[in-house]
PDB file of N, CA and C in Angstrom:
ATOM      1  N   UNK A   1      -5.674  59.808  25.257  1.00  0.00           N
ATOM      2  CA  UNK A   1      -6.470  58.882  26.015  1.00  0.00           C
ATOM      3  C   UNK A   1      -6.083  59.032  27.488  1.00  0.00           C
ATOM      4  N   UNK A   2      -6.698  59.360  28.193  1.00  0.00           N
ATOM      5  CA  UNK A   2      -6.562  59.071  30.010  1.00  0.00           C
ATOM      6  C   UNK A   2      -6.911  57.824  30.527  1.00  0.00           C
ATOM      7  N   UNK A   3      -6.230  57.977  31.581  1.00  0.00           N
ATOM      8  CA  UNK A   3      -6.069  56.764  32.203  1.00  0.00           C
ATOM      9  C   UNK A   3      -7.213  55.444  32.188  1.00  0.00           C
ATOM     10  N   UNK A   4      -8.657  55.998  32.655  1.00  0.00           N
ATOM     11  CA  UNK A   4      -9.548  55.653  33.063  1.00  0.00           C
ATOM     12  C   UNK A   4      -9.687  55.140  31.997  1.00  0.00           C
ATOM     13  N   UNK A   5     -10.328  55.886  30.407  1.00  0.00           N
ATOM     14  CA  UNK A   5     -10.457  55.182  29.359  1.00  0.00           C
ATOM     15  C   UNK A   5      -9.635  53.967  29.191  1.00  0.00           C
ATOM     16  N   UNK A   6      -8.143  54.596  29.256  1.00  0.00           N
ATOM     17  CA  UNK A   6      -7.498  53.313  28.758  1.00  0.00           C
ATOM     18  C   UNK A   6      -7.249  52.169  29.544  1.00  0.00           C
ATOM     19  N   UNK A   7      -8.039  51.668  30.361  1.00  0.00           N
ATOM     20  CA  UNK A   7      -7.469  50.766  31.698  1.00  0.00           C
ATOM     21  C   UNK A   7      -8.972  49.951  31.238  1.00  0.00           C
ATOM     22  N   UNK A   8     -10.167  50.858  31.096  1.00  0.00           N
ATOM     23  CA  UNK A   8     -11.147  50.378  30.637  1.00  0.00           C
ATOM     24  C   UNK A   8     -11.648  49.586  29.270  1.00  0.00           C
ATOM     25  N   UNK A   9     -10.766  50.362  28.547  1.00  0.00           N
ATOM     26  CA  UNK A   9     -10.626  49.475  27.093  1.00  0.00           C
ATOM     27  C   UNK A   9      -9.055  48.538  27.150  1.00  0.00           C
ATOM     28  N   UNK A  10      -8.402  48.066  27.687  1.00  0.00           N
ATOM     29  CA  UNK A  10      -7.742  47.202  28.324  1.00  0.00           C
ATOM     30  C   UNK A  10      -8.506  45.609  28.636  1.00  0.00           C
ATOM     31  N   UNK A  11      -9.052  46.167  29.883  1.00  0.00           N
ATOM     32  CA  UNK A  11     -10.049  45.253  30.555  1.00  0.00           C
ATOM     33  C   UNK A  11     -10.868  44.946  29.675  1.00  0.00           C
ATOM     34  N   UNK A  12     -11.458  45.599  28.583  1.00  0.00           N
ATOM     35  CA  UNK A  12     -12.552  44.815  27.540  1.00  0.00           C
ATOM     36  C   UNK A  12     -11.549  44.163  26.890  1.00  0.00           C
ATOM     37  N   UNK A  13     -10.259  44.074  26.212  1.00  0.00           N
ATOM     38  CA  UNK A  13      -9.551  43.752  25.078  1.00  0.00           C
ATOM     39  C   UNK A  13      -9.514  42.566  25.865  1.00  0.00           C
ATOM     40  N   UNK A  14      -8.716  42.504  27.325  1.00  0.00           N
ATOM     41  CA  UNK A  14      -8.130  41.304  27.846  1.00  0.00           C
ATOM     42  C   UNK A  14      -9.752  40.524  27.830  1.00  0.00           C
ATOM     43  N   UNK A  15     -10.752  40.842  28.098  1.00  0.00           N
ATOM     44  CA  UNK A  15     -11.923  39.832  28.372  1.00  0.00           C
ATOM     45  C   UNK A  15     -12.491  39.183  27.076  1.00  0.00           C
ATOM     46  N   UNK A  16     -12.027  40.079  26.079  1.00  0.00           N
ATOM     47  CA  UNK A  16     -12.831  39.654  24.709  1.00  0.00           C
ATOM     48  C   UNK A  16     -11.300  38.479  24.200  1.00  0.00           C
ATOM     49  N   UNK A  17     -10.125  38.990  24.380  1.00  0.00           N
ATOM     50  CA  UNK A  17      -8.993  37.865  23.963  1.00  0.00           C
ATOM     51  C   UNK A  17      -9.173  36.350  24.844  1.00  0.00           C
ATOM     52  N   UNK A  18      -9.898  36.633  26.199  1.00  0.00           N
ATOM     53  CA  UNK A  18     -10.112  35.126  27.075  1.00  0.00           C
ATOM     54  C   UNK A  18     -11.138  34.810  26.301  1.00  0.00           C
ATOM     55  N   UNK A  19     -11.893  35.132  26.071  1.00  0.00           N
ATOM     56  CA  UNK A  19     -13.118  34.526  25.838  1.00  0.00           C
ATOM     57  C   UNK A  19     -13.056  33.844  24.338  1.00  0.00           C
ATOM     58  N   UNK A  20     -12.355  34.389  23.087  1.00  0.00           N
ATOM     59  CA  UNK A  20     -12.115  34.126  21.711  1.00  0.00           C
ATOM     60  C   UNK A  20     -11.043  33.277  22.165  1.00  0.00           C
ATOM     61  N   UNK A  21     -10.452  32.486  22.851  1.00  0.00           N
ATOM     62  CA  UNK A  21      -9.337  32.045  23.219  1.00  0.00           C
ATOM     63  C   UNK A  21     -10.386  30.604  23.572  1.00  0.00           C
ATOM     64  N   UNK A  22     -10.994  30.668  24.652  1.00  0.00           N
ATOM     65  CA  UNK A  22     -11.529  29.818  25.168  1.00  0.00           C
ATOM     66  C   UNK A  22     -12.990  29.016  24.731  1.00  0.00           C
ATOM     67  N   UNK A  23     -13.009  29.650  23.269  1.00  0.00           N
ATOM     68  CA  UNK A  23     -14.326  29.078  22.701  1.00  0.00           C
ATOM     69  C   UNK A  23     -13.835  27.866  21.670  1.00  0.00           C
ATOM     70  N   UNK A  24     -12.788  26.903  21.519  1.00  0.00           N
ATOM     71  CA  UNK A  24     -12.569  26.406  20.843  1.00  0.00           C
ATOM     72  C   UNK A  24     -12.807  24.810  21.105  1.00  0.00           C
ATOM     73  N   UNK A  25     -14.280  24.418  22.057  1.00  0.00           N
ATOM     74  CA  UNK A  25     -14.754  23.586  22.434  1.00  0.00           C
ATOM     75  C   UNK A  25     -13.817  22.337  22.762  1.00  0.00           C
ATOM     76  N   UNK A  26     -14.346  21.300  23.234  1.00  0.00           N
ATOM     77  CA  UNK A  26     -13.286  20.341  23.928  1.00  0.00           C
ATOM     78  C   UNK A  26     -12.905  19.304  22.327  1.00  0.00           C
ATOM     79  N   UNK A  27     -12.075  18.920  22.766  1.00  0.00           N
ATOM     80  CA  UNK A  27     -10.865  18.093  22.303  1.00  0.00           C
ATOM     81  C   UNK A  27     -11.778  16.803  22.073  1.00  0.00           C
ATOM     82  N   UNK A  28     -10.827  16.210  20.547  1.00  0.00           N
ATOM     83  CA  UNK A  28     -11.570  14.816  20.293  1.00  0.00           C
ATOM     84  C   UNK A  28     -11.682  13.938  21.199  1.00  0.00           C
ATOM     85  N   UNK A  29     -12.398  12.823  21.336  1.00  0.00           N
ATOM     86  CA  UNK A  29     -11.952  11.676  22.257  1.00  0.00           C
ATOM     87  C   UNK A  29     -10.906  10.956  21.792  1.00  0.00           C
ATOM     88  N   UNK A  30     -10.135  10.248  22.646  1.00  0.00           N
ATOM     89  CA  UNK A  30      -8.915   9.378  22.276  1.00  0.00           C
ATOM     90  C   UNK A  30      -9.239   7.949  21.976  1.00  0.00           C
ATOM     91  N   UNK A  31      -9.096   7.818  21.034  1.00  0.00           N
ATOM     92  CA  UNK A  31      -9.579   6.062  20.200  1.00  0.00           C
ATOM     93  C   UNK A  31      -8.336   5.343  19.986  1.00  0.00           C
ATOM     94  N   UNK A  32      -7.112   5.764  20.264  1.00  0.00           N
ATOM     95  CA  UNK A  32      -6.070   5.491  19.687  1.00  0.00           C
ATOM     96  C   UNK A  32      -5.856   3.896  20.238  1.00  0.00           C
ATOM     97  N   UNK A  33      -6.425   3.446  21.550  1.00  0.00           N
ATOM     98  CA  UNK A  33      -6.534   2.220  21.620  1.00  0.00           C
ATOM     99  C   UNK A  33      -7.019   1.370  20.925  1.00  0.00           C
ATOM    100  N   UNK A  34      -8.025   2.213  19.786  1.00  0.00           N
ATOM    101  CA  UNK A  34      -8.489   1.128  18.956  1.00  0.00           C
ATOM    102  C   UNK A  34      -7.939   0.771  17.565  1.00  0.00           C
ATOM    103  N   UNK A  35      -7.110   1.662  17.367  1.00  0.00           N
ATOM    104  CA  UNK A  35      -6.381   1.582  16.057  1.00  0.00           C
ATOM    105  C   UNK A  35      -5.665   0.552  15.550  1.00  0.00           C
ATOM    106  N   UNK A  36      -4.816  -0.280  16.698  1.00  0.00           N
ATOM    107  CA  UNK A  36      -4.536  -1.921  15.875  1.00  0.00           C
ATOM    108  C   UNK A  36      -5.513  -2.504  15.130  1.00  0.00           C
ATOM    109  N   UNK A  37      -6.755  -2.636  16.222  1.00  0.00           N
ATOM    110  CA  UNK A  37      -7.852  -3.362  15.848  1.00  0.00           C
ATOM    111  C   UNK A  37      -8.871  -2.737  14.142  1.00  0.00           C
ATOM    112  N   UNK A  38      -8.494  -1.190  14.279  1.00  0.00           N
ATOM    113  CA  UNK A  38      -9.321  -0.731  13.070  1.00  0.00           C
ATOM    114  C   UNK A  38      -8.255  -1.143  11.802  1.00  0.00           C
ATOM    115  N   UNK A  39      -7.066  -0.963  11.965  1.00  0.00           N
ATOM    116  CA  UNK A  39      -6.088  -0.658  10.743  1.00  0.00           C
ATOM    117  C   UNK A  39      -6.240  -2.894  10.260  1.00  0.00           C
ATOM    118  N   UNK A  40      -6.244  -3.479  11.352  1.00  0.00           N
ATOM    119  CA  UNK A  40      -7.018  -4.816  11.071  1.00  0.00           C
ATOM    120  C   UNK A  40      -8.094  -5.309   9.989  1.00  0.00           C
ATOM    121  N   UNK A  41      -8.904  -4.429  10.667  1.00  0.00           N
ATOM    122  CA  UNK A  41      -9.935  -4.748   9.489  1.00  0.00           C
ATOM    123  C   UNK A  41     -10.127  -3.953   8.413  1.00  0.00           C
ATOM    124  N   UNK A  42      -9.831  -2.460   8.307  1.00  0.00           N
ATOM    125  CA  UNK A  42      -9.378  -1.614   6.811  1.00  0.00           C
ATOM    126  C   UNK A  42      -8.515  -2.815   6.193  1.00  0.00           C
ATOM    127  N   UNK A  43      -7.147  -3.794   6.740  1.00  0.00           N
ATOM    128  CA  UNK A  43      -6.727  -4.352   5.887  1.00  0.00           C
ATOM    129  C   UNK A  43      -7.313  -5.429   5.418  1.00  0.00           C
ATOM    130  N   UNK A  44      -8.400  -6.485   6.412  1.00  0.00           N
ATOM    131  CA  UNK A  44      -9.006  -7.402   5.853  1.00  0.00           C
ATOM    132  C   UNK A  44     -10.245  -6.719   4.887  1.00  0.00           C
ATOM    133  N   UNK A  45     -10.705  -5.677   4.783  1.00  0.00           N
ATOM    134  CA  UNK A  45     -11.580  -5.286   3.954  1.00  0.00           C
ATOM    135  C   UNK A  45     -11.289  -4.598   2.554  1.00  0.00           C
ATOM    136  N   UNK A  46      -9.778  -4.725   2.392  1.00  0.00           N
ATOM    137  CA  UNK A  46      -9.069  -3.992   1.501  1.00  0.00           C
ATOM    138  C   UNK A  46      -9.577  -2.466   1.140  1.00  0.00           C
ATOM    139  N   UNK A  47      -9.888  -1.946   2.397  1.00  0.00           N
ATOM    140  CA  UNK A  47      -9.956  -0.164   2.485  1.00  0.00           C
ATOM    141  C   UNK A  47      -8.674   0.374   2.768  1.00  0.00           C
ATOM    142  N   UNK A  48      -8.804   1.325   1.779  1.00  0.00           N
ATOM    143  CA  UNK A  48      -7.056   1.820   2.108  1.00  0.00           C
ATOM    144  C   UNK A  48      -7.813   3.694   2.668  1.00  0.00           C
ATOM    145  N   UNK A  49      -8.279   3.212   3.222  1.00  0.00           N
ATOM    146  CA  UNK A  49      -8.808   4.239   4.774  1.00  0.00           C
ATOM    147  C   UNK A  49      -7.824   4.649   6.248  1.00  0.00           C
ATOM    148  N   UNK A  50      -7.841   6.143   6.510  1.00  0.00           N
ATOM    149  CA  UNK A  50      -6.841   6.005   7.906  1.00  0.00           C
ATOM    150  C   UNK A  50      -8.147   7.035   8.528  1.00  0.00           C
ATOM    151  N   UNK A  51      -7.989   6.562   9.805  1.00  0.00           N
ATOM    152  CA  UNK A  51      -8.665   7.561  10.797  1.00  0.00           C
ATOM    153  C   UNK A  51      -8.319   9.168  10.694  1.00  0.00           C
ATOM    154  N   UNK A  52      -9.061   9.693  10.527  1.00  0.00           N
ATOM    155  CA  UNK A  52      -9.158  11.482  10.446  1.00  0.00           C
ATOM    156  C   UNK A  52      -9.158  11.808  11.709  1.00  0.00           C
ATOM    157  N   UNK A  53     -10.391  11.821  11.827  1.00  0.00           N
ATOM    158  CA  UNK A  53     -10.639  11.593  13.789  1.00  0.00           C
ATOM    159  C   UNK A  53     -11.542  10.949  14.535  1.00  0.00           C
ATOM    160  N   UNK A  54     -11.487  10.928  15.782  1.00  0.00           N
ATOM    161  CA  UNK A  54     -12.463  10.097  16.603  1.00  0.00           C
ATOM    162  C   UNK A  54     -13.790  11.368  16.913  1.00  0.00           C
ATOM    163  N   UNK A  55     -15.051  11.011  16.276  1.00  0.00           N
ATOM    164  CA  UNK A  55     -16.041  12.074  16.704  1.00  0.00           C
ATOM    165  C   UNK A  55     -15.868  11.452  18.330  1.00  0.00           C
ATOM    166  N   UNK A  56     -16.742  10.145  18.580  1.00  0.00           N
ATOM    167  CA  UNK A  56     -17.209   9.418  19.639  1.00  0.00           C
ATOM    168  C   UNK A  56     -16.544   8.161  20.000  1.00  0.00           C
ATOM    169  N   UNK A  57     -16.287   8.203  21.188  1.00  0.00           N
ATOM    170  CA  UNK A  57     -15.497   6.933  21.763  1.00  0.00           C
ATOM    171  C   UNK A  57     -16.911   6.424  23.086  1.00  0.00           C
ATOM    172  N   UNK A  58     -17.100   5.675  23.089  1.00  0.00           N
ATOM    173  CA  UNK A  58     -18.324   4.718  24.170  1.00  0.00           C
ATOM    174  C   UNK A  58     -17.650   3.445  24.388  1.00  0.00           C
ATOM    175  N   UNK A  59     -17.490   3.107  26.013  1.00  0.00           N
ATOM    176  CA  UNK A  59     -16.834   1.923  26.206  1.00  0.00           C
ATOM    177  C   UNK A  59     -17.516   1.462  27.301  1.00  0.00           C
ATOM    178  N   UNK A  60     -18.145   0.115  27.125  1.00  0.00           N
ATOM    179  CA  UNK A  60     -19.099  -0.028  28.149  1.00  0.00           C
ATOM    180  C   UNK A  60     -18.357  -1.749  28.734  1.00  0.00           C
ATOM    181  N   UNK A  61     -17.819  -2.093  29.422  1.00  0.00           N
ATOM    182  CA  UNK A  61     -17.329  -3.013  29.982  1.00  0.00           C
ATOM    183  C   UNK A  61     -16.611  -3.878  28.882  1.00  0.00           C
ATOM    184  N   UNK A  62     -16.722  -4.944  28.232  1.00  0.00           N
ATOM    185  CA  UNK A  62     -15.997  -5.516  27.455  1.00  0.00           C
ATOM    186  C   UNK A  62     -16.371  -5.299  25.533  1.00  0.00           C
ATOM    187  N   UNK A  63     -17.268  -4.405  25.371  1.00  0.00           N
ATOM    188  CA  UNK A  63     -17.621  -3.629  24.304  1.00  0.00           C
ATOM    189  C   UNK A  63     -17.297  -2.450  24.201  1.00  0.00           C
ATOM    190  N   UNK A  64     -17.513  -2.090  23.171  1.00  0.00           N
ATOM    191  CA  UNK A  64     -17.071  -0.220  22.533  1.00  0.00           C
ATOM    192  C   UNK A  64     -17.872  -0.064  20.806  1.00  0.00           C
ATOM    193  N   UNK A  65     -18.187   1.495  20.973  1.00  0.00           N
ATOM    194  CA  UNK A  65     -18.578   1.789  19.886  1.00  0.00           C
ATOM    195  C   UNK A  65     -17.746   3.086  19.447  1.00  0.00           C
ATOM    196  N   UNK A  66     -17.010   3.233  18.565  1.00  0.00           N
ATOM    197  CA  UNK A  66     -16.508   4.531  18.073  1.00  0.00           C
ATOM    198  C   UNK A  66     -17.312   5.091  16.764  1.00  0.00           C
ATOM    199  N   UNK A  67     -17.341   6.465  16.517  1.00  0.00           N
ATOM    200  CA  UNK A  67     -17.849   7.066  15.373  1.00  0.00           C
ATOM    201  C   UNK A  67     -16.357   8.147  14.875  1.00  0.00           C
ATOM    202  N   UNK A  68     -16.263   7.847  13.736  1.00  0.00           N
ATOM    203  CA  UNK A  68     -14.863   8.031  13.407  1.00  0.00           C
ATOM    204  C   UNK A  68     -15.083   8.717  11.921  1.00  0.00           C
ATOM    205  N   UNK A  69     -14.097   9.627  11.638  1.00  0.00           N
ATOM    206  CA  UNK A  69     -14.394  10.228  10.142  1.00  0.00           C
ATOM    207  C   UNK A  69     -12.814   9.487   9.647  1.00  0.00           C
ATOM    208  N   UNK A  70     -12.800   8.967   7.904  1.00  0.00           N
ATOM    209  CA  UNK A  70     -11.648   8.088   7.710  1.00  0.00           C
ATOM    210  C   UNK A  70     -11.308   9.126   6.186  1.00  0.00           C
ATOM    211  N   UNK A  71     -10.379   9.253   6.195  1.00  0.00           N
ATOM    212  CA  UNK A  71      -9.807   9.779   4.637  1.00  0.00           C
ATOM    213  C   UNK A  71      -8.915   8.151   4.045  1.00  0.00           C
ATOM    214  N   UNK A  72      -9.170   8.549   2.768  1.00  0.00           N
ATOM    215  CA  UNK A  72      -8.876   7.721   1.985  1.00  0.00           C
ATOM    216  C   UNK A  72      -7.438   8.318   1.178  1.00  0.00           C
ATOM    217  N   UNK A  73      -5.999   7.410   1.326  1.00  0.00           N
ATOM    218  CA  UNK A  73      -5.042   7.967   0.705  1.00  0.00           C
ATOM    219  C   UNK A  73      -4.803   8.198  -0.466  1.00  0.00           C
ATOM    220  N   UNK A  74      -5.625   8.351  -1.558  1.00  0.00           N
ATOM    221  CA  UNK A  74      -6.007   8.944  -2.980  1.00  0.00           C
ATOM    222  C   UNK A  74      -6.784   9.870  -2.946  1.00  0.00           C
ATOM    223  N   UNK A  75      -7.600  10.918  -1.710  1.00  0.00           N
ATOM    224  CA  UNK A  75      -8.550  12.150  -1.553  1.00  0.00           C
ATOM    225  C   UNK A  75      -8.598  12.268  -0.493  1.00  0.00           C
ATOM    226  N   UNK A  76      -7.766  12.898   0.228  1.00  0.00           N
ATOM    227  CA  UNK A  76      -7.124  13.127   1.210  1.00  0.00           C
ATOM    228  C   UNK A  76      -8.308  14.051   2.107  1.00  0.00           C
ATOM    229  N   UNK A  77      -9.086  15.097   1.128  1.00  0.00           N
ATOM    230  CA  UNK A  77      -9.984  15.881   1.337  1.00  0.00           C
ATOM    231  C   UNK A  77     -11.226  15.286   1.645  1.00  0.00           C
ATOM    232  N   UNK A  78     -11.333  14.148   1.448  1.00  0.00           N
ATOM    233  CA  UNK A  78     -12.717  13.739   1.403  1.00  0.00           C
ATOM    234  C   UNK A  78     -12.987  12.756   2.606  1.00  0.00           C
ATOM    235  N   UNK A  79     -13.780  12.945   3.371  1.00  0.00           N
ATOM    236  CA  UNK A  79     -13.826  11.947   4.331  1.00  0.00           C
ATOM    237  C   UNK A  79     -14.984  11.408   4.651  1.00  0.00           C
ATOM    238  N   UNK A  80     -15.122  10.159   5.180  1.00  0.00           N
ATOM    239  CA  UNK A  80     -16.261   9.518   5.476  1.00  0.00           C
ATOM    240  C   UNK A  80     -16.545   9.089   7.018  1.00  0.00           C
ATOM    241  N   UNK A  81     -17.785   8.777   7.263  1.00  0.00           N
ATOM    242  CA  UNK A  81     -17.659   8.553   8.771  1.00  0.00           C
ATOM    243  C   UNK A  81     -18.431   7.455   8.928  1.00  0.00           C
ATOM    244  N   UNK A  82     -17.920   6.634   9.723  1.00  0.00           N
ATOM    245  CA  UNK A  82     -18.215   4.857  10.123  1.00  0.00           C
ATOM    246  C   UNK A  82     -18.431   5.298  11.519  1.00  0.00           C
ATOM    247  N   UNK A  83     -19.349   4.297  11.658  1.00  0.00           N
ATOM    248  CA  UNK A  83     -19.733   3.657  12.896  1.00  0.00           C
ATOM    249  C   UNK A  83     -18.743   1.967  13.391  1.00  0.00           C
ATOM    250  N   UNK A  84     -18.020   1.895  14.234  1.00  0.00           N
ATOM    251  CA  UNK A  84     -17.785   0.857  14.656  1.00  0.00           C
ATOM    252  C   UNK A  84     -17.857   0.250  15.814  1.00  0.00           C
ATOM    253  N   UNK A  85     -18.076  -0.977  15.821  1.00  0.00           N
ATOM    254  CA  UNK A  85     -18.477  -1.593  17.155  1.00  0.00           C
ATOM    255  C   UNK A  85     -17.269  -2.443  17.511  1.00  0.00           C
ATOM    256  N   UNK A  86     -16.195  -2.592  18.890  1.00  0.00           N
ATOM    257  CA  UNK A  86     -15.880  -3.883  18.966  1.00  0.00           C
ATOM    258  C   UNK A  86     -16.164  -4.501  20.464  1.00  0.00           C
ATOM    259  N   UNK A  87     -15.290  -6.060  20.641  1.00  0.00           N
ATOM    260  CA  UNK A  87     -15.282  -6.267  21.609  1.00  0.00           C
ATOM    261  C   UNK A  87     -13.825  -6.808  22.085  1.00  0.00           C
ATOM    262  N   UNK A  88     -13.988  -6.766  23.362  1.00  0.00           N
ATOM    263  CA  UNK A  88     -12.694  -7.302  23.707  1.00  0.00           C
ATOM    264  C   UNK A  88     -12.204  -8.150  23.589  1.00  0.00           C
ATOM    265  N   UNK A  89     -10.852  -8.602  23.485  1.00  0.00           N
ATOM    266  CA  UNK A  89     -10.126  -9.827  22.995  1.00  0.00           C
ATOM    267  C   UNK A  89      -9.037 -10.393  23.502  1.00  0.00           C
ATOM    268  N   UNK A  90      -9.242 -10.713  24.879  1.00  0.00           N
ATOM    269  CA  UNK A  90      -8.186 -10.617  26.029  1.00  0.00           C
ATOM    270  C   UNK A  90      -7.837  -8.939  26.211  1.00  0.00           C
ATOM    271  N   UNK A  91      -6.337  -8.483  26.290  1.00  0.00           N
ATOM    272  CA  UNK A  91      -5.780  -7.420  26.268  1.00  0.00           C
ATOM    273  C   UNK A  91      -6.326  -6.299  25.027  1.00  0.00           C
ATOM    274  N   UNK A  92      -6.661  -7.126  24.445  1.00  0.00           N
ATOM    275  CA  UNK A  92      -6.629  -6.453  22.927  1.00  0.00           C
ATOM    276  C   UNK A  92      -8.431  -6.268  22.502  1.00  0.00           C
ATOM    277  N   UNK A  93      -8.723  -5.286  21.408  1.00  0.00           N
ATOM    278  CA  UNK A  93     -10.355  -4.780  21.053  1.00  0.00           C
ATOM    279  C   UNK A  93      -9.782  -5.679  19.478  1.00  0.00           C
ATOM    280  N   UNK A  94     -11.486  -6.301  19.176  1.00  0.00           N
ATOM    281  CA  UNK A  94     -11.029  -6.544  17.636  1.00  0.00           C
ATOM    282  C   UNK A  94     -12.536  -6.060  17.415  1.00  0.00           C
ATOM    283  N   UNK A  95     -12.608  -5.595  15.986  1.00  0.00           N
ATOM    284  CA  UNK A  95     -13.806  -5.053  15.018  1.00  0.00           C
ATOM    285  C   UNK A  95     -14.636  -6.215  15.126  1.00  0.00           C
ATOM    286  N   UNK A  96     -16.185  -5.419  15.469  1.00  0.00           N
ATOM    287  CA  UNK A  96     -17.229  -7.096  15.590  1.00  0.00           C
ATOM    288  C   UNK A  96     -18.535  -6.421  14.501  1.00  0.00           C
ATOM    289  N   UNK A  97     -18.359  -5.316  14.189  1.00  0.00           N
ATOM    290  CA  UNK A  97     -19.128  -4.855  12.638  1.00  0.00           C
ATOM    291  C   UNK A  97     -18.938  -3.278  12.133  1.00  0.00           C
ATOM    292  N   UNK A  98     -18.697  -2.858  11.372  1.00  0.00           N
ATOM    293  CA  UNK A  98     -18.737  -1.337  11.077  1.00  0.00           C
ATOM    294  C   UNK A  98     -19.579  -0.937  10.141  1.00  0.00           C
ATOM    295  N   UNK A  99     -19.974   0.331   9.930  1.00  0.00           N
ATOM    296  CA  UNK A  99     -20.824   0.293   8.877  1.00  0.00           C
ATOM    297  C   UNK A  99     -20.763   2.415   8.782  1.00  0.00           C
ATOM    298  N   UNK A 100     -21.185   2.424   7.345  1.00  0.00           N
ATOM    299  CA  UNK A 100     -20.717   3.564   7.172  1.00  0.00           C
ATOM    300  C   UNK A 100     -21.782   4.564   7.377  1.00  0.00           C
ATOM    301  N   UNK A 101     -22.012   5.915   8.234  1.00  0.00           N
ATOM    302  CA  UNK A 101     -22.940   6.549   8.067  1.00  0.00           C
ATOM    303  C   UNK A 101     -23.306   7.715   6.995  1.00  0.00           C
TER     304      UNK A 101
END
């Protein structure tokens, strides 16, 4: 291989490794503020549900809506995804309805 070739197939390797590197779209949103308030009502609803992840976090002044996928600790594999709404509660968010999509 000479130079030229190999400097040239280089430059493709390094552009094709940025690019397969950088396609791994953005990062969940962070809901983790809402998790007192969710693990709240999983317990008043006797769901033994934990957050998987946050698809959608929306926070519009003293309201919020999250869309959330939840595994259940008996099918760990299986997950479901709720819609929840809350509102604020002084310092604190409490659940004001959820519902499953």
């Amino acid at each position: 291989m000479t130079a030229l070739p190999r400097t040239i197939f280089l430059s493709l390797f390094l552009a094709l490794f940025t690019l397969l590197c950088s396609c791994g779209g953005p990062p969940p949103p962070d809901g983790s503020q809402f998790t007192p308030a969710i693990t709240t009502w999983l317990n008043e609803k006797s769901m033994d549900l934990a957050v998987k992840e946050y698809k959608t976090v929306t926070i519009e002044a003293d309201t919020a809506t999250i869309v959330a996928s939840f595994v259940a600790s008996e099918a760990p594999t299986v997950s479901v995804k709720y819609t929840i709404k809350f509102k604020k509660d002084g310092e604190a968010w409490r659940v004001v309805s959820g519902s499953q999509n």
